[in-house]
C-alpha atoms as a PDB file:
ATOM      1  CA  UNK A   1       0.000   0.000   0.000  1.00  0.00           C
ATOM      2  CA  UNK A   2       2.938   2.053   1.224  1.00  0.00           C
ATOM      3  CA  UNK A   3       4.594   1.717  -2.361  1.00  0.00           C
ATOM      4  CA  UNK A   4       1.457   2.689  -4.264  1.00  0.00           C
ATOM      5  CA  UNK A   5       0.991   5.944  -2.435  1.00  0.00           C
ATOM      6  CA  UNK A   6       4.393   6.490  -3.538  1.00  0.00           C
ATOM      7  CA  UNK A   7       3.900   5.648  -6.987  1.00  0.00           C
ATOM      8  CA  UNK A   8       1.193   7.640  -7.366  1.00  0.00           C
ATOM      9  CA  UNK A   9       1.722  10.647  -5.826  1.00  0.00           C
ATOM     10  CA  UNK A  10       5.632  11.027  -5.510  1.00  0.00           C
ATOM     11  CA  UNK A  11       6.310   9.901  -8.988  1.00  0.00           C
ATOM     12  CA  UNK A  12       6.194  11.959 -12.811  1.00  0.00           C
ATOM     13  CA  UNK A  13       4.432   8.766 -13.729  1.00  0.00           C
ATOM     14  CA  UNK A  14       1.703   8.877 -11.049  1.00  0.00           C
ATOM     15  CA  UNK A  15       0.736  12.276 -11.008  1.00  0.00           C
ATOM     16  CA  UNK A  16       0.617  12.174 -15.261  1.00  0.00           C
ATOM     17  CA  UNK A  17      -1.898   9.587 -14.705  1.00  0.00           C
ATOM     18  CA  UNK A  18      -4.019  11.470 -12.441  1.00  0.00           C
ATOM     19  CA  UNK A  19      -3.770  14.166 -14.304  1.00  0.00           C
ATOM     20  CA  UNK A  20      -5.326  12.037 -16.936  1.00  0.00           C
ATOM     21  CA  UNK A  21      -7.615  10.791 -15.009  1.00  0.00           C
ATOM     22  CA  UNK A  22      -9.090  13.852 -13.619  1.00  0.00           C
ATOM     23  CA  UNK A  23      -8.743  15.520 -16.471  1.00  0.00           C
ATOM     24  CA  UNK A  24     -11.109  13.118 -18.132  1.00  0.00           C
ATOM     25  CA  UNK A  25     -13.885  12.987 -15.611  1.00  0.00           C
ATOM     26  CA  UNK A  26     -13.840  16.908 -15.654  1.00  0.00           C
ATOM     27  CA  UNK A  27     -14.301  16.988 -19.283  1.00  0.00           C
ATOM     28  CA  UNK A  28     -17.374  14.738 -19.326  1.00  0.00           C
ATOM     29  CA  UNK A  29     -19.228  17.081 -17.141  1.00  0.00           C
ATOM     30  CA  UNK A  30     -18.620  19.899 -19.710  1.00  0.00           C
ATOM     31  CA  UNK A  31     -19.661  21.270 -23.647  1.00  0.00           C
ATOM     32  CA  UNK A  32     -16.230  21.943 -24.681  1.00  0.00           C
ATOM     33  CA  UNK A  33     -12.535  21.373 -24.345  1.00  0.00           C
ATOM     34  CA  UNK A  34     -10.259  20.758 -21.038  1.00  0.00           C
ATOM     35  CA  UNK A  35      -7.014  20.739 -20.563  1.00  0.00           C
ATOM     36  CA  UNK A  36      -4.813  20.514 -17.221  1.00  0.00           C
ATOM     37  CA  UNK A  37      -1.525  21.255 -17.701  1.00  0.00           C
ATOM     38  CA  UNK A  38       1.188  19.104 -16.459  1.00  0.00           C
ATOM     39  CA  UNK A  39       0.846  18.395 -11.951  1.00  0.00           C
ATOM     40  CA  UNK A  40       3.766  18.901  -9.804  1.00  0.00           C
ATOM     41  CA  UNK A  41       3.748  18.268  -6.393  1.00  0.00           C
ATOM     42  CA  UNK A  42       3.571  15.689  -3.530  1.00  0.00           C
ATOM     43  CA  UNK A  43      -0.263  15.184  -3.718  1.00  0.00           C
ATOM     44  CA  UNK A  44      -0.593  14.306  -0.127  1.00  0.00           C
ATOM     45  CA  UNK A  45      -1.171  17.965   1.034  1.00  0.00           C
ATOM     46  CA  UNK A  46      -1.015  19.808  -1.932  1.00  0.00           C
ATOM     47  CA  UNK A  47      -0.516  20.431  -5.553  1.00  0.00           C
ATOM     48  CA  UNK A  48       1.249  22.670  -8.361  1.00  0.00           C
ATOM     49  CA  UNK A  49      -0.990  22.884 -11.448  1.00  0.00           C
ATOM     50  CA  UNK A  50       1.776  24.552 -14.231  1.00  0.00           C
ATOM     51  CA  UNK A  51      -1.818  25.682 -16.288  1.00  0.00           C
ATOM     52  CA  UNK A  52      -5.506  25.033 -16.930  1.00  0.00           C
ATOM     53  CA  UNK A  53      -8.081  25.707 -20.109  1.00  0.00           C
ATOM     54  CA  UNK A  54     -11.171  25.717 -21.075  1.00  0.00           C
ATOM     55  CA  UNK A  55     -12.869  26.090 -24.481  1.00  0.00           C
ATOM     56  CA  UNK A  56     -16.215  26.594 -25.886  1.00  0.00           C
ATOM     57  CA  UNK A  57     -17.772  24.053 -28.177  1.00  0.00           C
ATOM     58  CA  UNK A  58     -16.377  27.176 -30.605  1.00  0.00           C
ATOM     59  CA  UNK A  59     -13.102  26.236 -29.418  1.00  0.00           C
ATOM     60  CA  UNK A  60     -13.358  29.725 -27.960  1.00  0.00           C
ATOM     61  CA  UNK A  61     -11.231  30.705 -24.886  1.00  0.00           C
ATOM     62  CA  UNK A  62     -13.301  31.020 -21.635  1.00  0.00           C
ATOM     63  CA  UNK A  63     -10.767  30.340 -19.004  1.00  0.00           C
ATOM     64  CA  UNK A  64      -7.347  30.048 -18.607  1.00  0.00           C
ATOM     65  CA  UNK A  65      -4.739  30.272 -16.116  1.00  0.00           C
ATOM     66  CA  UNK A  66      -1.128  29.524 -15.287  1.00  0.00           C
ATOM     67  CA  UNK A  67       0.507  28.296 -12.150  1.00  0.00           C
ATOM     68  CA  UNK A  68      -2.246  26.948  -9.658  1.00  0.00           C
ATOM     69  CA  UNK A  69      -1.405  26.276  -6.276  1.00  0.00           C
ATOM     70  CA  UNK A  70      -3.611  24.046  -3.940  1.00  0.00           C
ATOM     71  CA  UNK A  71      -3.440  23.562  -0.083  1.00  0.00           C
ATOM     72  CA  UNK A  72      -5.430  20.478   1.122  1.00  0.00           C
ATOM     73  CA  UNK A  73      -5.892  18.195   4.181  1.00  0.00           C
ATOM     74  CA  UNK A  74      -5.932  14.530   2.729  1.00  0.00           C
ATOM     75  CA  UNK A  75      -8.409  13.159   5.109  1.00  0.00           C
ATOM     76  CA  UNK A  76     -10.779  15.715   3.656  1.00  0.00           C
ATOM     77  CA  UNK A  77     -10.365  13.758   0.438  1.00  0.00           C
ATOM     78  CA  UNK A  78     -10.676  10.389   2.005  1.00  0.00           C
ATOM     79  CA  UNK A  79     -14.302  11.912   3.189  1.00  0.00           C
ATOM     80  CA  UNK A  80     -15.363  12.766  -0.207  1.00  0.00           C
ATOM     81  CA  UNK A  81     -15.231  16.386   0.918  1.00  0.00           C
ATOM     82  CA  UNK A  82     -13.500  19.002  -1.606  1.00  0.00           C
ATOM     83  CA  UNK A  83     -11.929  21.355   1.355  1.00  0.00           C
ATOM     84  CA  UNK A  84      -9.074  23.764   0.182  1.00  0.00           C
ATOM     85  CA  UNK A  85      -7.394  25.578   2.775  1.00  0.00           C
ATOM     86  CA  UNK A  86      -5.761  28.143   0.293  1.00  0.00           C
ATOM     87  CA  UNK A  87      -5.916  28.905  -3.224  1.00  0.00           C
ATOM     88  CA  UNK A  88      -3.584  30.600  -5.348  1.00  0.00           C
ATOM     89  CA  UNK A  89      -3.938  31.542  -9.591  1.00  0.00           C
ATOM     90  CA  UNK A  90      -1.201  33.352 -11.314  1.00  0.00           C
ATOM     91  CA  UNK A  91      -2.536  34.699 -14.312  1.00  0.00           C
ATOM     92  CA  UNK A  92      -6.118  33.973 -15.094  1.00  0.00           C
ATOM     93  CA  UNK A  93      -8.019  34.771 -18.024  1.00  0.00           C
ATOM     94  CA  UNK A  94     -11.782  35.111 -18.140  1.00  0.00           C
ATOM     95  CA  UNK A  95     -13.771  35.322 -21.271  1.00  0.00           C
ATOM     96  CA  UNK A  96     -17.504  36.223 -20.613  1.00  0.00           C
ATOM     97  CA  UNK A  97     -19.692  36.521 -23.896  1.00  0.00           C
ATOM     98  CA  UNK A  98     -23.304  36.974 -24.484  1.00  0.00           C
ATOM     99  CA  UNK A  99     -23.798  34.334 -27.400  1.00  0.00           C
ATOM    100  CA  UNK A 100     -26.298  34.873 -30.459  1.00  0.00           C
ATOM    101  CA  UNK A 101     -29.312  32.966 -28.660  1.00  0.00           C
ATOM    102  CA  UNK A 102     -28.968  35.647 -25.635  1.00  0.00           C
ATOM    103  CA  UNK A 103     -27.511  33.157 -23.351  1.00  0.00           C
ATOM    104  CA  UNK A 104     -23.806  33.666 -21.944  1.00  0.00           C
ATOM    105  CA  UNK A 105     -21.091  31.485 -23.017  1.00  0.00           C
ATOM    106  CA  UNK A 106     -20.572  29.546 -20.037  1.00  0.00           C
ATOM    107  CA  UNK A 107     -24.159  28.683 -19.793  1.00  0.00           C
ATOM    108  CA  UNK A 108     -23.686  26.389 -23.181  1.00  0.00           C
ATOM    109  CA  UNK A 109     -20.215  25.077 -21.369  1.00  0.00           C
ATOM    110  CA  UNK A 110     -21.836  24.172 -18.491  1.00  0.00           C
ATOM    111  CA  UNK A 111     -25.344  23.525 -19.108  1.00  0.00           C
ATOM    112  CA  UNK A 112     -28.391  23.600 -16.971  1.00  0.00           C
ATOM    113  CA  UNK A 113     -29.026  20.213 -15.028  1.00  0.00           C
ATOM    114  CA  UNK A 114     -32.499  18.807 -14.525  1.00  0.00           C
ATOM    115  CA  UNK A 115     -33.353  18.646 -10.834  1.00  0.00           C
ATOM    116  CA  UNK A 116     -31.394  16.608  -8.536  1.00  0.00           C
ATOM    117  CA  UNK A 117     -32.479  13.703  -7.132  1.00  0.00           C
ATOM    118  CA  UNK A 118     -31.372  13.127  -3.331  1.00  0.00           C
ATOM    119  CA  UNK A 119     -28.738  10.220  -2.899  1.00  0.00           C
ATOM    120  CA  UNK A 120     -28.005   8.681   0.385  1.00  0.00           C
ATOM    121  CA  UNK A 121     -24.334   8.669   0.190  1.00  0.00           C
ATOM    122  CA  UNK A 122     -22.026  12.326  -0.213  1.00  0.00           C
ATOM    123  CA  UNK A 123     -19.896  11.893  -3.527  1.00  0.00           C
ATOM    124  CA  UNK A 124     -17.277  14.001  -5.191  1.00  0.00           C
ATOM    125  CA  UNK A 125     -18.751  17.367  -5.405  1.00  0.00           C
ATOM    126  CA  UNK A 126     -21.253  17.277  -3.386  1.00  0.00           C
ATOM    127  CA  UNK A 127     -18.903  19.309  -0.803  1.00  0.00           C
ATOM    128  CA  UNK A 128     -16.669  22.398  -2.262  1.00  0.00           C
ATOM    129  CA  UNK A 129     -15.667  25.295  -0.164  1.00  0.00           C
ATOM    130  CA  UNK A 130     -12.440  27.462  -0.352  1.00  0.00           C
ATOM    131  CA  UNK A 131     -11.401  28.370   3.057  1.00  0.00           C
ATOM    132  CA  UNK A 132      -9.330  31.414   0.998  1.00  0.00           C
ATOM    133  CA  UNK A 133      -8.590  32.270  -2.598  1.00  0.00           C
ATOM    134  CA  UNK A 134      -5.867  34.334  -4.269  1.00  0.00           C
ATOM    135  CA  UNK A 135      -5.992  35.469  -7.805  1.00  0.00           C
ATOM    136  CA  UNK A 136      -3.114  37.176  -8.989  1.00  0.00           C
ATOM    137  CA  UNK A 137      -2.567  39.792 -12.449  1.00  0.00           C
ATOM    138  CA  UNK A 138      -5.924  38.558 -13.931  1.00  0.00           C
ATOM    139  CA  UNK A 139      -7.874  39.960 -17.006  1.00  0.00           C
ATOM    140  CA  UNK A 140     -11.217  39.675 -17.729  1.00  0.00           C
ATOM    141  CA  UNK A 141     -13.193  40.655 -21.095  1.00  0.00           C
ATOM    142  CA  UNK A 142     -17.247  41.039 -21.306  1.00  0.00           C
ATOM    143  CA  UNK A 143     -18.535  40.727 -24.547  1.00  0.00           C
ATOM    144  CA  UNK A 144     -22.010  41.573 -25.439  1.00  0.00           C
ATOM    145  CA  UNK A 145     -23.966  42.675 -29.211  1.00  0.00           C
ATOM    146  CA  UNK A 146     -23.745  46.044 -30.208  1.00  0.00           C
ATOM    147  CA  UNK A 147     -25.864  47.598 -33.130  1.00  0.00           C
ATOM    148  CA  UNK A 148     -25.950  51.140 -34.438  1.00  0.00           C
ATOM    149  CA  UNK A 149     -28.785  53.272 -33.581  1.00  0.00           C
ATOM    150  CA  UNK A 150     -31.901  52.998 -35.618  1.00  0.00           C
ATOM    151  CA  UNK A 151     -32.739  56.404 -36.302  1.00  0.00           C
ATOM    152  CA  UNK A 152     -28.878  56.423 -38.657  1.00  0.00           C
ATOM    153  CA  UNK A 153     -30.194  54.671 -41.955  1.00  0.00           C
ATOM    154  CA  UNK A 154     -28.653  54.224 -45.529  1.00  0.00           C
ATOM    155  CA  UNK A 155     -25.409  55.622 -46.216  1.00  0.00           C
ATOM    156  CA  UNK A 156     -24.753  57.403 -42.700  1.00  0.00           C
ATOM    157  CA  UNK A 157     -25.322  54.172 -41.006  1.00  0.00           C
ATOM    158  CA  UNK A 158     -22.394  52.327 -42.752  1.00  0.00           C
ATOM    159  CA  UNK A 159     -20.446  55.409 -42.550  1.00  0.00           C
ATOM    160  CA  UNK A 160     -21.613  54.979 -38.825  1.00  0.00           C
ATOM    161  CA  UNK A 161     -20.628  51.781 -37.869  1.00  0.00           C
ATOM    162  CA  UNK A 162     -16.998  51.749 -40.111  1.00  0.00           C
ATOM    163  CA  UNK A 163     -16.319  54.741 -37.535  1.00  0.00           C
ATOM    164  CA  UNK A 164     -17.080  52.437 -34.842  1.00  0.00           C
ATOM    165  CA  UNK A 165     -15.564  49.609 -35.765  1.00  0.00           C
ATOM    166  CA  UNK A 166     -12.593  52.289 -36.362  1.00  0.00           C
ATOM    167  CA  UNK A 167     -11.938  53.687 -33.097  1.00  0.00           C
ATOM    168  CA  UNK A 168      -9.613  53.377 -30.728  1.00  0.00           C
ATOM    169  CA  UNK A 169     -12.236  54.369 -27.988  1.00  0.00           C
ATOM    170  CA  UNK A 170     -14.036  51.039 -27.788  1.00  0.00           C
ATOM    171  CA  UNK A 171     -13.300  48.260 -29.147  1.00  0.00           C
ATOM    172  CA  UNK A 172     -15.891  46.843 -31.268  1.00  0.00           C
ATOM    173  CA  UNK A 173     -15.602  44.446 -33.802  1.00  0.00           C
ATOM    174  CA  UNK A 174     -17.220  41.890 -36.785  1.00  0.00           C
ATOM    175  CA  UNK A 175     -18.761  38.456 -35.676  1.00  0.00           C
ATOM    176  CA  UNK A 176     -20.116  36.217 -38.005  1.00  0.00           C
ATOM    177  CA  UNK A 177     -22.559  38.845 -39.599  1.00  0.00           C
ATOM    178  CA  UNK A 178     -22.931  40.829 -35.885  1.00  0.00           C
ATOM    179  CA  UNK A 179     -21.081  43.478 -33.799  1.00  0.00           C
ATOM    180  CA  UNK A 180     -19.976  42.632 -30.330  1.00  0.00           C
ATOM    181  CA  UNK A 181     -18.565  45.567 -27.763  1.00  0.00           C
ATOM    182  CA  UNK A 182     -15.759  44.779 -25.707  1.00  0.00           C
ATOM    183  CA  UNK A 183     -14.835  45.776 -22.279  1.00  0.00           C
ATOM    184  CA  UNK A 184     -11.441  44.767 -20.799  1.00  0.00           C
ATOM    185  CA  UNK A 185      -9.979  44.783 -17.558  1.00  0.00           C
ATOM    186  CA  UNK A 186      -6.347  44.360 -16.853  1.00  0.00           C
ATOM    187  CA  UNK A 187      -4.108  43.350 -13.877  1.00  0.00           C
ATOM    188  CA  UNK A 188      -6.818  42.487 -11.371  1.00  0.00           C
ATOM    189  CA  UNK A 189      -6.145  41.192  -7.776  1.00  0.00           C
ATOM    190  CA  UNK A 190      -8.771  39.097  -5.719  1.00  0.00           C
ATOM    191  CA  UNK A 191      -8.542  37.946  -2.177  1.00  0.00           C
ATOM    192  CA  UNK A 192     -11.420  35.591  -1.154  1.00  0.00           C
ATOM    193  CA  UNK A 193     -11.925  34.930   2.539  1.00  0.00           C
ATOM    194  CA  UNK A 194     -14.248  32.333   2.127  1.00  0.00           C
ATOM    195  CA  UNK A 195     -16.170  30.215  -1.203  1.00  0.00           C
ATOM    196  CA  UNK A 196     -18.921  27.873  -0.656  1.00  0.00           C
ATOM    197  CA  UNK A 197     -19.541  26.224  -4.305  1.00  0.00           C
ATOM    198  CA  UNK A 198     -21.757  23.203  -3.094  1.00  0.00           C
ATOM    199  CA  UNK A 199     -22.802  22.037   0.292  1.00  0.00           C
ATOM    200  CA  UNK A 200     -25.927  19.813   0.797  1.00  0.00           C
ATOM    201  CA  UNK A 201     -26.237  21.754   3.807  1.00  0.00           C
ATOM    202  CA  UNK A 202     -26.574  24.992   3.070  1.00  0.00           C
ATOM    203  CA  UNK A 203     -28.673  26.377   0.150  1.00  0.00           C
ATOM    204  CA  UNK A 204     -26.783  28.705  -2.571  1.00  0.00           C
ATOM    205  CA  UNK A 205     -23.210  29.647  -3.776  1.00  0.00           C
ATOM    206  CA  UNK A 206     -21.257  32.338  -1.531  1.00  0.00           C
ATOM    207  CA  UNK A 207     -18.248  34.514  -2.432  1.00  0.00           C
ATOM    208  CA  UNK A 208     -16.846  36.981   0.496  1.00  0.00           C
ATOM    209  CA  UNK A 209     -14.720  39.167  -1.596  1.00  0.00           C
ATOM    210  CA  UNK A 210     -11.872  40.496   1.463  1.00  0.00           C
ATOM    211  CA  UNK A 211     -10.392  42.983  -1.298  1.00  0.00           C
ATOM    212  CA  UNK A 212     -10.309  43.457  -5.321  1.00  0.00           C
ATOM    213  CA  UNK A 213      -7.605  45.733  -7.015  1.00  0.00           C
END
């Protein structure tokens, strides 16, 4: 027992095939791409993920990060419970877009479940809470449709939306036979003090935001 701990979790063997393997239960849950970058680490108390993405069924970017860093008590684990004592992601990027149908991007990555029917046993995310969270130099872009007004017809309105889709102002640009509007934000900081994702316990997500630069 003593020498498969150690292969799995001490070893560039072991943690490649957990990578694999969680990498391939996380991507059946989505409508898209996944990839985890490659694990470093002991696994017993923690982990070093060098970089994470995720992809529309577009193969557009929604998220992506570099170095993640996760703090963990093993017995947690060993109780199906998804505790995290500390958090940390170097360079995340968040793509946010409101798709043609009106519904936002991750809604078709993650699609709405029917309604959940009670088990009698906890299993593997039933239980997710962050005790804290760090992210670190992030940048996060909203997309959403843009049109010009309609009172601008004919001519003026092309001349009208070439001098839109020519400034430097706000970015707004061509997709597939729309306009979408861009807003960007660069070099963000966010400290959560606390993240409750699921718990059959309590009712709702929670996100105490300590401080956001």
């Amino acid at each position: 027992a003593a020498a498969f701990v150690v292969s799995a979790t001490q070893t560039d063997y072991g943690r490649r095939v957990i990578r694999d393997y969680v990498e391939n239960t996380l991507a059946r849950k989505i409508n898209g791409t996944l990839h985890v970058g490659r694990i470093r680490g002991g696994l017993l108390t923690g982990l070093v993920i060098d970089s994470l993405e995720i992809r529309g069924p577009d193969d557009s970017l929604f998220i992506a990060a570099g170095e993640i860093r996760i703090d963990y008590d093993p017995r947690d684990l060993a109780d199906k419970r998804v505790l995290l004592s500390r958090v940390e992601v170097l360079r995340p990027v968040v793509n946010i877009t409101k798709e043609r149908d009106g519904e936002w991007n991750f809604r078709h990555i993650f699609p709405r479940g029917g309604p959940k029917v009670p088990k009698a046993n906890r299993g593997f995310g039933d239980f997710v809470v962050i005790d804290s969270a760090v992210l670190r130099d992030a940048k996060f872009t909203l997309r959403m449709p843009w049109s010009p007004p309609d009172s601008i017809r004919g001519a003026r309105r092309q001349a009208f939306i070439d001098s839109v889709l020519a400034s430097t102002k706000q970015e707004t640009v061509r997709d597939s036979g729309r306009f979408l509007r861009a807003w960007r934000w660069t070099g963000g900081d966010l400290w959560l003090s606390h993240a409750r994702i699921a718990d059959p316990d309590s009712a709702g997500r929670v996100f105490q935001v300590a401080r956001l630069d």
